[in-house]
C-alpha atoms as a PDB file:
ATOM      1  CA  UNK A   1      -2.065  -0.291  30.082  1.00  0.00           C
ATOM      2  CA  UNK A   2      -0.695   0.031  26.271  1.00  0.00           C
ATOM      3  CA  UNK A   3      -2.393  -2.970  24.534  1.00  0.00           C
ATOM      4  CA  UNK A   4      -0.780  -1.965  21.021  1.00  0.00           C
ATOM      5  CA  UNK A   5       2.181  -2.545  19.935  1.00  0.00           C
ATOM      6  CA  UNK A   6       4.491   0.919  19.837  1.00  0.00           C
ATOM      7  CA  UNK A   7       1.318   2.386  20.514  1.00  0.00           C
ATOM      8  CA  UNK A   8       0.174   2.129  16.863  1.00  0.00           C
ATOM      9  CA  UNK A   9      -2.164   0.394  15.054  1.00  0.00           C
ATOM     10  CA  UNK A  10      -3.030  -0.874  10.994  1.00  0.00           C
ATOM     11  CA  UNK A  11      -6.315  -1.468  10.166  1.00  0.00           C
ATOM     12  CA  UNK A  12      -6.600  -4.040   6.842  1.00  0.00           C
ATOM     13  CA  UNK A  13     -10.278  -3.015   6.235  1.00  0.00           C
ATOM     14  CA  UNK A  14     -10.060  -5.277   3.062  1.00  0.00           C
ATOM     15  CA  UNK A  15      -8.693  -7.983   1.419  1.00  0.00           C
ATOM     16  CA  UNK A  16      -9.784  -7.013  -2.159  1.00  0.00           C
ATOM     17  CA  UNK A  17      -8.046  -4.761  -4.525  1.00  0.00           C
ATOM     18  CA  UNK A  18      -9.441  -3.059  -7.862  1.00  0.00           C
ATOM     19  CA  UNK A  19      -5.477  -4.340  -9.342  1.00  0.00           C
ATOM     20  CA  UNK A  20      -3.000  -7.409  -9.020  1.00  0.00           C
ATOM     21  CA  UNK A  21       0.457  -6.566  -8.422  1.00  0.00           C
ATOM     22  CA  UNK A  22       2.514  -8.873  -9.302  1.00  0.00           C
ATOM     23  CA  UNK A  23       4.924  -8.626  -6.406  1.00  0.00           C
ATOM     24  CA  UNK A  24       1.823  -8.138  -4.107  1.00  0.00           C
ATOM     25  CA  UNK A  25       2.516 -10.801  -0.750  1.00  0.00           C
ATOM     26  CA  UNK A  26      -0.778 -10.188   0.890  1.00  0.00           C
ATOM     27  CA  UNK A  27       1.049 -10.354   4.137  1.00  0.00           C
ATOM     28  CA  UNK A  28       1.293 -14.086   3.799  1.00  0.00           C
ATOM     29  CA  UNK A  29      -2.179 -15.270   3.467  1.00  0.00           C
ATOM     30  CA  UNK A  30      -3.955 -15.960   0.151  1.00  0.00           C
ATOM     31  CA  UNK A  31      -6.187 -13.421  -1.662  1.00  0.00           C
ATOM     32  CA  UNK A  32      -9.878 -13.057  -0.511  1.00  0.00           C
ATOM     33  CA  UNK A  33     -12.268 -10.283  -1.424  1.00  0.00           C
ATOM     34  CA  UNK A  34     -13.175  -9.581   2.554  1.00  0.00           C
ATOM     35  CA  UNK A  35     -14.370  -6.879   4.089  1.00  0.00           C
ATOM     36  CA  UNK A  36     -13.886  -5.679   8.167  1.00  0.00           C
ATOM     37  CA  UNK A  37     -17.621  -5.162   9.443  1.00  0.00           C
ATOM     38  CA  UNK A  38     -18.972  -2.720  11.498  1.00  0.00           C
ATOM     39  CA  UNK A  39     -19.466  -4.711  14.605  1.00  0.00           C
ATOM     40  CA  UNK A  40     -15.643  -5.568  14.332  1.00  0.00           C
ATOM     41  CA  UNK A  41     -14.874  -2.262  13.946  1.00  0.00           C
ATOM     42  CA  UNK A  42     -17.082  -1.130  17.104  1.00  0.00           C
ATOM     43  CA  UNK A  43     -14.874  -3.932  18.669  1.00  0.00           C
ATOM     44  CA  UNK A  44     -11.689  -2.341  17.885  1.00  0.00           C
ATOM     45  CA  UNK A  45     -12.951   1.225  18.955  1.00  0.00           C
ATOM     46  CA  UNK A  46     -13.440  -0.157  22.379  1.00  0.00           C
ATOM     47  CA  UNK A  47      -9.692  -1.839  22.163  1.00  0.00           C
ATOM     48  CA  UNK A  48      -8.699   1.767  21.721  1.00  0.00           C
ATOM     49  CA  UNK A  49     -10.282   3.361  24.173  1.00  0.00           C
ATOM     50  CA  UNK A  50      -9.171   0.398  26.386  1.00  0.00           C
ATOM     51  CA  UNK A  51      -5.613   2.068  26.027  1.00  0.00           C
ATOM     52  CA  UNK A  52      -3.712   4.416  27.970  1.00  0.00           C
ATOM     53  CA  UNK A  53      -3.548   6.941  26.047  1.00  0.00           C
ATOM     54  CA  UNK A  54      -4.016   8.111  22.577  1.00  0.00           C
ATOM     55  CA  UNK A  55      -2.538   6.216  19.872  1.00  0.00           C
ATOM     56  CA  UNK A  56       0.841   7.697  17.821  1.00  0.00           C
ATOM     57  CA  UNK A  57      -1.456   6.853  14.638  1.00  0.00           C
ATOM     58  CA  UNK A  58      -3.525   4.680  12.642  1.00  0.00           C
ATOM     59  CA  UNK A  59      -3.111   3.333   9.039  1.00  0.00           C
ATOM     60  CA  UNK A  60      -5.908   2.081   7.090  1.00  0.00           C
ATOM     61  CA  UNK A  61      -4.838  -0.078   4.733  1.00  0.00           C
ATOM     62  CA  UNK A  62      -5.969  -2.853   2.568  1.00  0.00           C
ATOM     63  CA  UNK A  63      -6.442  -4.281  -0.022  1.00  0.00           C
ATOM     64  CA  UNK A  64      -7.555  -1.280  -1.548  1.00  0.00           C
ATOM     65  CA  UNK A  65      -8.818   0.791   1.803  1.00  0.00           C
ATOM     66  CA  UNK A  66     -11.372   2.557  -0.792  1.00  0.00           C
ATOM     67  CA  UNK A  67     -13.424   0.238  -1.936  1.00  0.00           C
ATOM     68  CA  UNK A  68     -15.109  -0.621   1.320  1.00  0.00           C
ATOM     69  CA  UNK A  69     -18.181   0.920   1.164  1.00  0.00           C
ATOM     70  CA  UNK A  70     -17.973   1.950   4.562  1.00  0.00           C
ATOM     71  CA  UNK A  71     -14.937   3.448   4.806  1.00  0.00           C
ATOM     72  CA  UNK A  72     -15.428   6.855   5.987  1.00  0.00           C
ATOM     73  CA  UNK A  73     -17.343   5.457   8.775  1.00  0.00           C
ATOM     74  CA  UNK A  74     -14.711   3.509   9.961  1.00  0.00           C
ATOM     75  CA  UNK A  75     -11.906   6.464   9.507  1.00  0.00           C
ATOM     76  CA  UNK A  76     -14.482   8.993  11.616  1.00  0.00           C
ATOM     77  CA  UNK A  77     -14.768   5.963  14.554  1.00  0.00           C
ATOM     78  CA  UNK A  78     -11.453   5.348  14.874  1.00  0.00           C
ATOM     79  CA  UNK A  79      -9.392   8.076  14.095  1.00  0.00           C
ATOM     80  CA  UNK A  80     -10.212  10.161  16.757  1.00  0.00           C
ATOM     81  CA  UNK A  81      -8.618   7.479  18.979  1.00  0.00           C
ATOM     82  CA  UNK A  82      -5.738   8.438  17.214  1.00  0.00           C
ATOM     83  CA  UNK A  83      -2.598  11.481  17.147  1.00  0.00           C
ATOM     84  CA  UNK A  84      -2.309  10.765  13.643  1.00  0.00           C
ATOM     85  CA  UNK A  85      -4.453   8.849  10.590  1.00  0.00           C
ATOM     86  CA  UNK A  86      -3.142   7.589   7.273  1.00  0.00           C
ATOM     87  CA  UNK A  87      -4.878   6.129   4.628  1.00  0.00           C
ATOM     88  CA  UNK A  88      -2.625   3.746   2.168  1.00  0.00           C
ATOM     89  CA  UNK A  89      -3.909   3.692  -1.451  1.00  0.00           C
ATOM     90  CA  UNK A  90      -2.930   3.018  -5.173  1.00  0.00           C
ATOM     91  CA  UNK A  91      -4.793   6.347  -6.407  1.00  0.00           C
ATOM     92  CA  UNK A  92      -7.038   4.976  -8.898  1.00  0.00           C
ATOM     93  CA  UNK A  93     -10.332   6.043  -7.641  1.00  0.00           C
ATOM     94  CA  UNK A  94      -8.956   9.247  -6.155  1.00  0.00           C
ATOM     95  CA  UNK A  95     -10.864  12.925  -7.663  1.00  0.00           C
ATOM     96  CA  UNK A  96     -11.651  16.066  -6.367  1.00  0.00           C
ATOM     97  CA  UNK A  97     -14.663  14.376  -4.784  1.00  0.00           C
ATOM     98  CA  UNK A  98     -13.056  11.589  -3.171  1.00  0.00           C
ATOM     99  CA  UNK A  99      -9.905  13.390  -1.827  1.00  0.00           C
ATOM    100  CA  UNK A 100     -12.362  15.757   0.065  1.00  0.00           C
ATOM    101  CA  UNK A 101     -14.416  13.040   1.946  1.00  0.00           C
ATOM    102  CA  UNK A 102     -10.835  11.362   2.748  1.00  0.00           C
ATOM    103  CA  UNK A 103      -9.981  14.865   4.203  1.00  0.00           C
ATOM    104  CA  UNK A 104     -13.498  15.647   6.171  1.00  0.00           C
ATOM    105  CA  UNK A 105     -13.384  11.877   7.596  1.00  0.00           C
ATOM    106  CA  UNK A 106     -10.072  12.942   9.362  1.00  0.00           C
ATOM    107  CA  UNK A 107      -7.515  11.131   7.360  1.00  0.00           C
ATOM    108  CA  UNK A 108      -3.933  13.465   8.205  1.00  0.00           C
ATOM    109  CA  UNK A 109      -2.030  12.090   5.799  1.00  0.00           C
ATOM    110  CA  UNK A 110      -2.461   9.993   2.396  1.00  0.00           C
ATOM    111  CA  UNK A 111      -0.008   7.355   1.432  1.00  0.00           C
ATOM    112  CA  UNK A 112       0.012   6.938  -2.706  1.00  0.00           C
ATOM    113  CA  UNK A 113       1.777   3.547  -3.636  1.00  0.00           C
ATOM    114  CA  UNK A 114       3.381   4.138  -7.037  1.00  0.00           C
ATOM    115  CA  UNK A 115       6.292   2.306  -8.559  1.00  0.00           C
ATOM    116  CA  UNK A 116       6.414   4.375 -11.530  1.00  0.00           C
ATOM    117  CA  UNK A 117       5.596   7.734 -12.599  1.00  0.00           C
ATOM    118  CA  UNK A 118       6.513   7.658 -16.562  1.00  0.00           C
ATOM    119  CA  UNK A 119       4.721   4.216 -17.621  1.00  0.00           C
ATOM    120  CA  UNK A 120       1.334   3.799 -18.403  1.00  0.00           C
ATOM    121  CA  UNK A 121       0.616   1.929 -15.393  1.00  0.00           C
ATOM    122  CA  UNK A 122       2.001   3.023 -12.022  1.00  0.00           C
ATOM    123  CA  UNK A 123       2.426  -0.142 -10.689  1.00  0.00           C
ATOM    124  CA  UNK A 124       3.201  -3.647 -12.519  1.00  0.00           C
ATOM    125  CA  UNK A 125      -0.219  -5.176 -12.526  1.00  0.00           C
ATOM    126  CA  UNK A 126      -2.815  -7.024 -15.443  1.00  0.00           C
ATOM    127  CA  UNK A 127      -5.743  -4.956 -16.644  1.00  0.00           C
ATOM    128  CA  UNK A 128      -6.476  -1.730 -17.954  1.00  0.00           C
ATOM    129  CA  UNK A 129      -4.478   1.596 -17.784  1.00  0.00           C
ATOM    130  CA  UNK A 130      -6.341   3.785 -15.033  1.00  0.00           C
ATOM    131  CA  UNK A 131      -8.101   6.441 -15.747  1.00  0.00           C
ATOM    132  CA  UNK A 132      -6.203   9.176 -14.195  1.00  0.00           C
ATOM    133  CA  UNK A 133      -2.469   9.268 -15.249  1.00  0.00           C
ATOM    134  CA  UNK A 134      -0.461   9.330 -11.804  1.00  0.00           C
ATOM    135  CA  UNK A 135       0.961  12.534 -12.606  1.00  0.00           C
ATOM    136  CA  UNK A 136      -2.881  13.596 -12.452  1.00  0.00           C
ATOM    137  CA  UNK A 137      -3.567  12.662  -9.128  1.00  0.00           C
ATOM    138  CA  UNK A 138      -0.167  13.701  -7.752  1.00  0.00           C
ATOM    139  CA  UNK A 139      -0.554  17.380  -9.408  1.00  0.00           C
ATOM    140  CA  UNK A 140      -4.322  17.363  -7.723  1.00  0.00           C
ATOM    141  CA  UNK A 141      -2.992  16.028  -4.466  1.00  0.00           C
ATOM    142  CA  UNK A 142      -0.054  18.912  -4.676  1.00  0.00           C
ATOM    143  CA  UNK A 143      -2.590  21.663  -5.687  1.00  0.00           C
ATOM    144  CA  UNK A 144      -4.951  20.520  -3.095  1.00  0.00           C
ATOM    145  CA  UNK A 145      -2.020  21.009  -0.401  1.00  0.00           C
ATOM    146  CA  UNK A 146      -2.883  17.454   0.910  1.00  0.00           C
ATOM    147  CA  UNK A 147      -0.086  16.045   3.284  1.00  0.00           C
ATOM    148  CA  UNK A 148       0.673  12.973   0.920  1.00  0.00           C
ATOM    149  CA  UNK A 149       3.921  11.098   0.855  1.00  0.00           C
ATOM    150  CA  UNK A 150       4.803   8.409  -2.089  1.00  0.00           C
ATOM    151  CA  UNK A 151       4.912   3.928  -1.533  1.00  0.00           C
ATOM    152  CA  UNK A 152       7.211   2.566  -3.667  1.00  0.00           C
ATOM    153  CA  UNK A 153       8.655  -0.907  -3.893  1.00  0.00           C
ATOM    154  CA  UNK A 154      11.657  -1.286  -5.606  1.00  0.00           C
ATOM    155  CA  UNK A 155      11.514  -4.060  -8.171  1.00  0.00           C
ATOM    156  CA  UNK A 156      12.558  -4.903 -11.886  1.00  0.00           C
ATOM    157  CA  UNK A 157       9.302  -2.549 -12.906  1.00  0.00           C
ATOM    158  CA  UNK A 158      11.410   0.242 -11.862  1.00  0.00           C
ATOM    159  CA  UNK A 159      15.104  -0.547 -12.184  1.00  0.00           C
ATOM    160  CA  UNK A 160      15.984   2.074 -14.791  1.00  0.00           C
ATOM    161  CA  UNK A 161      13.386   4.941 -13.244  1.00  0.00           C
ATOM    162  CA  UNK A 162      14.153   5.355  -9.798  1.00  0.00           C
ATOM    163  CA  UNK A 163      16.774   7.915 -10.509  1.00  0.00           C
ATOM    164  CA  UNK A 164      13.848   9.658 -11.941  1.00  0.00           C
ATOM    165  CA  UNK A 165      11.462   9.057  -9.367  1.00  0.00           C
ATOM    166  CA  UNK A 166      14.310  10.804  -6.663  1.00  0.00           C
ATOM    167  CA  UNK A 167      14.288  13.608  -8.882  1.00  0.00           C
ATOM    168  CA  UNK A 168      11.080  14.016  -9.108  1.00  0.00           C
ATOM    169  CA  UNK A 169      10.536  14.030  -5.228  1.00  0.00           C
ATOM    170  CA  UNK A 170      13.403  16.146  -4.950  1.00  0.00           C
ATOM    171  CA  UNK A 171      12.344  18.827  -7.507  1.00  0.00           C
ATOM    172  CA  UNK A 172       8.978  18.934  -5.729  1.00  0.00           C
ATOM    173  CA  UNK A 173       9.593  18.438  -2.480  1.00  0.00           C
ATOM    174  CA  UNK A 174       7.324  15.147  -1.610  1.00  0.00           C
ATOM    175  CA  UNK A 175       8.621  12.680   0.821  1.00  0.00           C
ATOM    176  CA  UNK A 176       8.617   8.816   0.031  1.00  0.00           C
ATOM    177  CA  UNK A 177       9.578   5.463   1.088  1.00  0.00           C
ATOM    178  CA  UNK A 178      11.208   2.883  -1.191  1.00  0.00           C
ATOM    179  CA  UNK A 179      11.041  -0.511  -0.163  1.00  0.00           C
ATOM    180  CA  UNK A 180      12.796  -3.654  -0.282  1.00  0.00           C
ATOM    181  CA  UNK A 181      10.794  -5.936  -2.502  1.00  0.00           C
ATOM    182  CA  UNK A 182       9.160  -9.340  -0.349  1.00  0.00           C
ATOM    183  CA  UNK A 183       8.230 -12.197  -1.724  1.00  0.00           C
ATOM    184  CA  UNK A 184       5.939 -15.425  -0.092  1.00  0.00           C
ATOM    185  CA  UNK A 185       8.224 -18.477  -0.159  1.00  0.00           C
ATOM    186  CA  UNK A 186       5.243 -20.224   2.149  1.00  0.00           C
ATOM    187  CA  UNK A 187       1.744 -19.167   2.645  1.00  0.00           C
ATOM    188  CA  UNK A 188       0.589 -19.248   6.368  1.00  0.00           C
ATOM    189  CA  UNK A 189      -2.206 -21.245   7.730  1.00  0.00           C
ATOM    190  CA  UNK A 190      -3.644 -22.047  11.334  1.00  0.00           C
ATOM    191  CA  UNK A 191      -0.701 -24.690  12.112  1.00  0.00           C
ATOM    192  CA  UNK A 192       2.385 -22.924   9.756  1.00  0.00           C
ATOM    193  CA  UNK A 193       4.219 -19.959   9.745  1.00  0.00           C
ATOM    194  CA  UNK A 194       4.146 -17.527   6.561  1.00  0.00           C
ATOM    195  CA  UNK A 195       7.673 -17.805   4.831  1.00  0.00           C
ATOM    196  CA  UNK A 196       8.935 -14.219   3.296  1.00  0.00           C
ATOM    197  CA  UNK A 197      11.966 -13.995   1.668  1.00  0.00           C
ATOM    198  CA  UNK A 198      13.550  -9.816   1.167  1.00  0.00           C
ATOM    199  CA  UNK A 199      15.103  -9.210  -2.310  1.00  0.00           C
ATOM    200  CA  UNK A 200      17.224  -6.542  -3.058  1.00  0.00           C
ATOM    201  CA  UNK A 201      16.381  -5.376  -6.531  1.00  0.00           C
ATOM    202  CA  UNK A 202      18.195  -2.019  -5.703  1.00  0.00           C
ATOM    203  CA  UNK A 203      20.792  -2.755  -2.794  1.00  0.00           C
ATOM    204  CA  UNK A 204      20.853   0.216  -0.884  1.00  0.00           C
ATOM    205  CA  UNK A 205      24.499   1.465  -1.427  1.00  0.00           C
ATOM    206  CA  UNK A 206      23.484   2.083  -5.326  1.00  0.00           C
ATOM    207  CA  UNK A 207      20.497   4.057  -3.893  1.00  0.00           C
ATOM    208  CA  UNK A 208      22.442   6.327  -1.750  1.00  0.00           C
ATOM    209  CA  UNK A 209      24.536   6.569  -5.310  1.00  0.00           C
ATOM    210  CA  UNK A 210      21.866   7.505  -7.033  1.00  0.00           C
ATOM    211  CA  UNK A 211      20.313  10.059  -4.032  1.00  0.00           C
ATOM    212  CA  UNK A 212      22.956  11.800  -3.677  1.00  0.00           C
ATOM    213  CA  UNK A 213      23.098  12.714  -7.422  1.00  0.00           C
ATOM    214  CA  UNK A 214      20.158  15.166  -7.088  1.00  0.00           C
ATOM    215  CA  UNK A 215      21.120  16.144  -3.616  1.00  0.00           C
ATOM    216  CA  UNK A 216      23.705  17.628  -1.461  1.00  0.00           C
ATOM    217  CA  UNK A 217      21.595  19.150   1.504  1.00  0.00           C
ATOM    218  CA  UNK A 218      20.480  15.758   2.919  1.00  0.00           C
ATOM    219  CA  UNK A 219      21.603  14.545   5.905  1.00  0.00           C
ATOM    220  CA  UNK A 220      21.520  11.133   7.669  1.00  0.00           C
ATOM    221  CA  UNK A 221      18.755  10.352   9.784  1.00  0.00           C
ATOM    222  CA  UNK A 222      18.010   7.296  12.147  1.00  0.00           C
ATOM    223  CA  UNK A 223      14.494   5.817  13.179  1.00  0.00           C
ATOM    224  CA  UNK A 224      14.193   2.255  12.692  1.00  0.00           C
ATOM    225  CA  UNK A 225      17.456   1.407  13.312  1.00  0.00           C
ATOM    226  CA  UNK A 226      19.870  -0.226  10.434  1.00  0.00           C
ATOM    227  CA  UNK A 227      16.395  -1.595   8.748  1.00  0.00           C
ATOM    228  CA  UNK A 228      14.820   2.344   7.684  1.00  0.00           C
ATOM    229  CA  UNK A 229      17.553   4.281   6.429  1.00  0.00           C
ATOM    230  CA  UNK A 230      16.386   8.039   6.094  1.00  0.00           C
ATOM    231  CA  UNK A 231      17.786  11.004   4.334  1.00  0.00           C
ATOM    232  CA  UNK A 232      16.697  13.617   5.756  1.00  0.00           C
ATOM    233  CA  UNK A 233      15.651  17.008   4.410  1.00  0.00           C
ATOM    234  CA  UNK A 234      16.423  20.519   6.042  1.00  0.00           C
ATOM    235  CA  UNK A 235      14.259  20.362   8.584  1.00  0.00           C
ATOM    236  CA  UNK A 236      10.922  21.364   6.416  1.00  0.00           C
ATOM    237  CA  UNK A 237      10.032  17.574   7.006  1.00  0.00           C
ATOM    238  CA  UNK A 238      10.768  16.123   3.278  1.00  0.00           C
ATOM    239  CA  UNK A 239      12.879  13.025   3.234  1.00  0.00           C
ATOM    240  CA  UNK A 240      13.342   9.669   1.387  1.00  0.00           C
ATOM    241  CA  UNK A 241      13.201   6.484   2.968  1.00  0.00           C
ATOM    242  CA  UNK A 242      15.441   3.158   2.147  1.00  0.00           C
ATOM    243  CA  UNK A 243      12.897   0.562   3.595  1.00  0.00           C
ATOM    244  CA  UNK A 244      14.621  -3.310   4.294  1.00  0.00           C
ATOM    245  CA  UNK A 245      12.257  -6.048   5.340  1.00  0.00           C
ATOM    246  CA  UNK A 246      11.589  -5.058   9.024  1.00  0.00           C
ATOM    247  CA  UNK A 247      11.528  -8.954  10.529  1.00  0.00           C
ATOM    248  CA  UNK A 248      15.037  -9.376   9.385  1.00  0.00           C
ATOM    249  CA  UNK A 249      16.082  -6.792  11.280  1.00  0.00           C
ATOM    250  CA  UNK A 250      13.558  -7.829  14.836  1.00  0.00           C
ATOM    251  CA  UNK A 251      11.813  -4.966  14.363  1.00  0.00           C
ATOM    252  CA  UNK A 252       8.140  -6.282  13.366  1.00  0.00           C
ATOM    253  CA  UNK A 253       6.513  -4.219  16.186  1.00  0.00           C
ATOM    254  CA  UNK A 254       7.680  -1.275  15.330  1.00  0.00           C
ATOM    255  CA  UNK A 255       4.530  -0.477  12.529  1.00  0.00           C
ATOM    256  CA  UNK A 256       1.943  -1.868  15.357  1.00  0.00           C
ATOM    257  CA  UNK A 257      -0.834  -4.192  15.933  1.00  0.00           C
ATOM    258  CA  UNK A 258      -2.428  -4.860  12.897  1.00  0.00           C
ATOM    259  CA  UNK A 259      -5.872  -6.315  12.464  1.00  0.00           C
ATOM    260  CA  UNK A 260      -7.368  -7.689   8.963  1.00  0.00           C
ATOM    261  CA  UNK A 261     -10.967  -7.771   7.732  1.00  0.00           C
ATOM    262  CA  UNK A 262     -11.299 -11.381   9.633  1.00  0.00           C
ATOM    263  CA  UNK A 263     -10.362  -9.656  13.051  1.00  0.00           C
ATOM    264  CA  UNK A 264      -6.582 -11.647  13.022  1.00  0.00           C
ATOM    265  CA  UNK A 265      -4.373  -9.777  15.072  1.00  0.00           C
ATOM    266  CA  UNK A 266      -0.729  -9.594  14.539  1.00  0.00           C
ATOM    267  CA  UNK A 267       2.748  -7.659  14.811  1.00  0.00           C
ATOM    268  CA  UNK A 268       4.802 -10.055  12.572  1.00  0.00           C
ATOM    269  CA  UNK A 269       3.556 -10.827   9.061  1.00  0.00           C
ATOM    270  CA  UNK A 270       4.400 -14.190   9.873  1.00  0.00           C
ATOM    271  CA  UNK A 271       2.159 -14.553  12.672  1.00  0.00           C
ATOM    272  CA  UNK A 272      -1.153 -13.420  10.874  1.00  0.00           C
ATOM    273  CA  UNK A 273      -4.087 -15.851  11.385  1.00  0.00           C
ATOM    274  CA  UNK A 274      -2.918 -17.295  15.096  1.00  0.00           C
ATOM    275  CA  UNK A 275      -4.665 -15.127  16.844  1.00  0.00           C
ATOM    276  CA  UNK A 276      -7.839 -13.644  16.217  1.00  0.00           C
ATOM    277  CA  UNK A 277     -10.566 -10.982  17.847  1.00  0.00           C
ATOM    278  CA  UNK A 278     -14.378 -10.867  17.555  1.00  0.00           C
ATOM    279  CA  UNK A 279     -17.833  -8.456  18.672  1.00  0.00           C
ATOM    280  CA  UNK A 280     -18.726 -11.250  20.580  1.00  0.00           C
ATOM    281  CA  UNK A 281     -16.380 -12.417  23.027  1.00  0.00           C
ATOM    282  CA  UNK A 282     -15.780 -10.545  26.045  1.00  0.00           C
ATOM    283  CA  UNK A 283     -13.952  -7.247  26.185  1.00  0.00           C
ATOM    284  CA  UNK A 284     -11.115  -8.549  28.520  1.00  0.00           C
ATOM    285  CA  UNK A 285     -10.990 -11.623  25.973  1.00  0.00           C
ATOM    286  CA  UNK A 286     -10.117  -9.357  22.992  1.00  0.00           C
ATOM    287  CA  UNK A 287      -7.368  -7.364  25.212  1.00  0.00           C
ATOM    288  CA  UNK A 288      -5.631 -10.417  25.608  1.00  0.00           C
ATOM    289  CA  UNK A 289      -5.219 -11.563  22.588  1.00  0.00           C
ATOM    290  CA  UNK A 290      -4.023  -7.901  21.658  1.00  0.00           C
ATOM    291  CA  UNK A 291      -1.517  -8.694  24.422  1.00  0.00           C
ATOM    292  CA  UNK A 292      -0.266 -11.929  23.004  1.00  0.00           C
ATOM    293  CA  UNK A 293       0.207 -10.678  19.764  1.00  0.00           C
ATOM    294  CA  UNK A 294       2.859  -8.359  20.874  1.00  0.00           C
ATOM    295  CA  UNK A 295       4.481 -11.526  22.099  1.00  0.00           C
ATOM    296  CA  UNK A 296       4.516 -13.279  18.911  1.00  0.00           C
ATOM    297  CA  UNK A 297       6.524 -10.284  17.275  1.00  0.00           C
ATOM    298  CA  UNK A 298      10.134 -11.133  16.024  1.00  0.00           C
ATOM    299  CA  UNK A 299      12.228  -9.999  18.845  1.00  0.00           C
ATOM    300  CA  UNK A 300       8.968 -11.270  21.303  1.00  0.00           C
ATOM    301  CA  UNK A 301       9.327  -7.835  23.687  1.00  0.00           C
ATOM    302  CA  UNK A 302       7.162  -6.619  26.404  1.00  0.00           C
ATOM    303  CA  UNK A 303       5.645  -2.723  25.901  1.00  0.00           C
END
């Protein structure tokens, strides 16, 4: 049986993130400095072993994935479950140090939100300037010859660079996916949907205008249907994503089963908090409630 959604999972480890975006949605639920345990995380090892087969991949996300203290643990438990693993993080505690447990834990691939490489802060948040300037960490990440790709969500922080920001992943090569920006228009509880509205701060014709300005040798590519719009390098595996807000397009269950710090399972944004997993209930409980959760995904499809 195949118990995750598209055969893919996301792991929220944590809720709590060292800065506040001020587009940040949470995925719908309000901000809490959690962390996913252990003996949840034993849990969802057996879930995965529980599967057919190997999984396509794993992200760990957060939050900021980093600052559980646990988290090369987790990545060694689960990853190995897994074809592929990809941490998601901001950058801010990454060094020489760090970047080599990430690699050693089995982490294949890094995913570095930035929405801006020329400003002070790479992404529009309160507090102080980090200590590394994003250049910094993307130069160590290049010299390190780290698979790493670039996050970036396309708001008013970034009108006037993104032309820059396609150049600079053209000149260098490094693959990234810009995404529609989301905003909560209702926070979900046990009774109530979440509420997201998509907002088009770039609409996507002006960013094929402005891709095509630093590039001739990209091609069209399809993977997510109308909703992930890809531009496709020469076959060296570089390419630039045009990201739209996945439930408006049905297509949810394409990133996979995700599970947060609490143990809520979910496909849909909207459906986080209905159902939930725990160490103590019975295997066959938790594999159900995997089940459902495909259910509850936009387009509510059986894998």
């Amino acid at each position: 049986m195949n118990i995750w959604a598209n055969n893919r999972a996301r792991i929220l480890v944590t809720s709590k993130c060292n800065i506040n975006c001020t587009y940040c949605h949470n995925e719908g639920q309000p901000k809490e400095h959690k962390f996913i345990s252990i003996n949840l995380v034993n849990r969802i090892s057996e879930l995965m072993q529980a599967n057919d087969k190997k999984l396509d991949s794993i992200t760990f996300s957060g939050g900021e994935a980093l600052l559980h203290n646990n988290i090369f643990q987790i990545i060694e438990k689960l990853s190995r479950f897994s074809l592929k693993s990809t941490l998601v993080t901001n950058g801010l505690l990454l060094d020489e140090r760090m970047l080599q447990k990430i690699t050693e834990s089995g982490i294949s691939k890094i995913r570095l939100g930035i929405d801006s490489i020329n400003k002070p802060k790479s992404r529009p948040t309160s507090g102080r300037k980090p200590k590394m300037p994003i250049h910094g960490v993307i130069e160590m990440l290049m010299k390190s010859n780290t698979n790493f790709e670039l996050n970036v969500v396309l708001s008013k922080y970034n009108l006037t660079e993104i032309g820059s920001i396609i150049q600079f992943c053209v000149q260098n090569r490094i693959s990234a996916k810009f995404f529609e920006l989301v905003k909560v228009e209702e926070f979900g509880n046990l009774s109530n949907k979440a509420k997201f509205k998509s907002i088009e701060a770039i609409p996507y014709q002006k960013f094929e205008e402005i891709v095509l300005k630093y590039t001739t040798t990209m091609s069209y590519a399809d993977d997510m249907g109308a909703s992930d719009i890809v531009f496709d390098g020469s076959g060296d595996g570089f390419s630039l994503r045009y990201c739209h807000y996945l439930c408006d397009y049905n297509l949810c269950y394409k990133t996979g089963t995700r599970i947060d710090a609490d143990g809520s399972v979910y496909t849909c944004m909207g459906q986080r908090g209905k159902l939930w997993i725990n160490e103590l209930e019975p295997i066959q409980h938790s594999i159900t409630i995997l089940e459902k959760a495909i259910q509850l995904s936009c387009n509510k499809i059986k894998l």
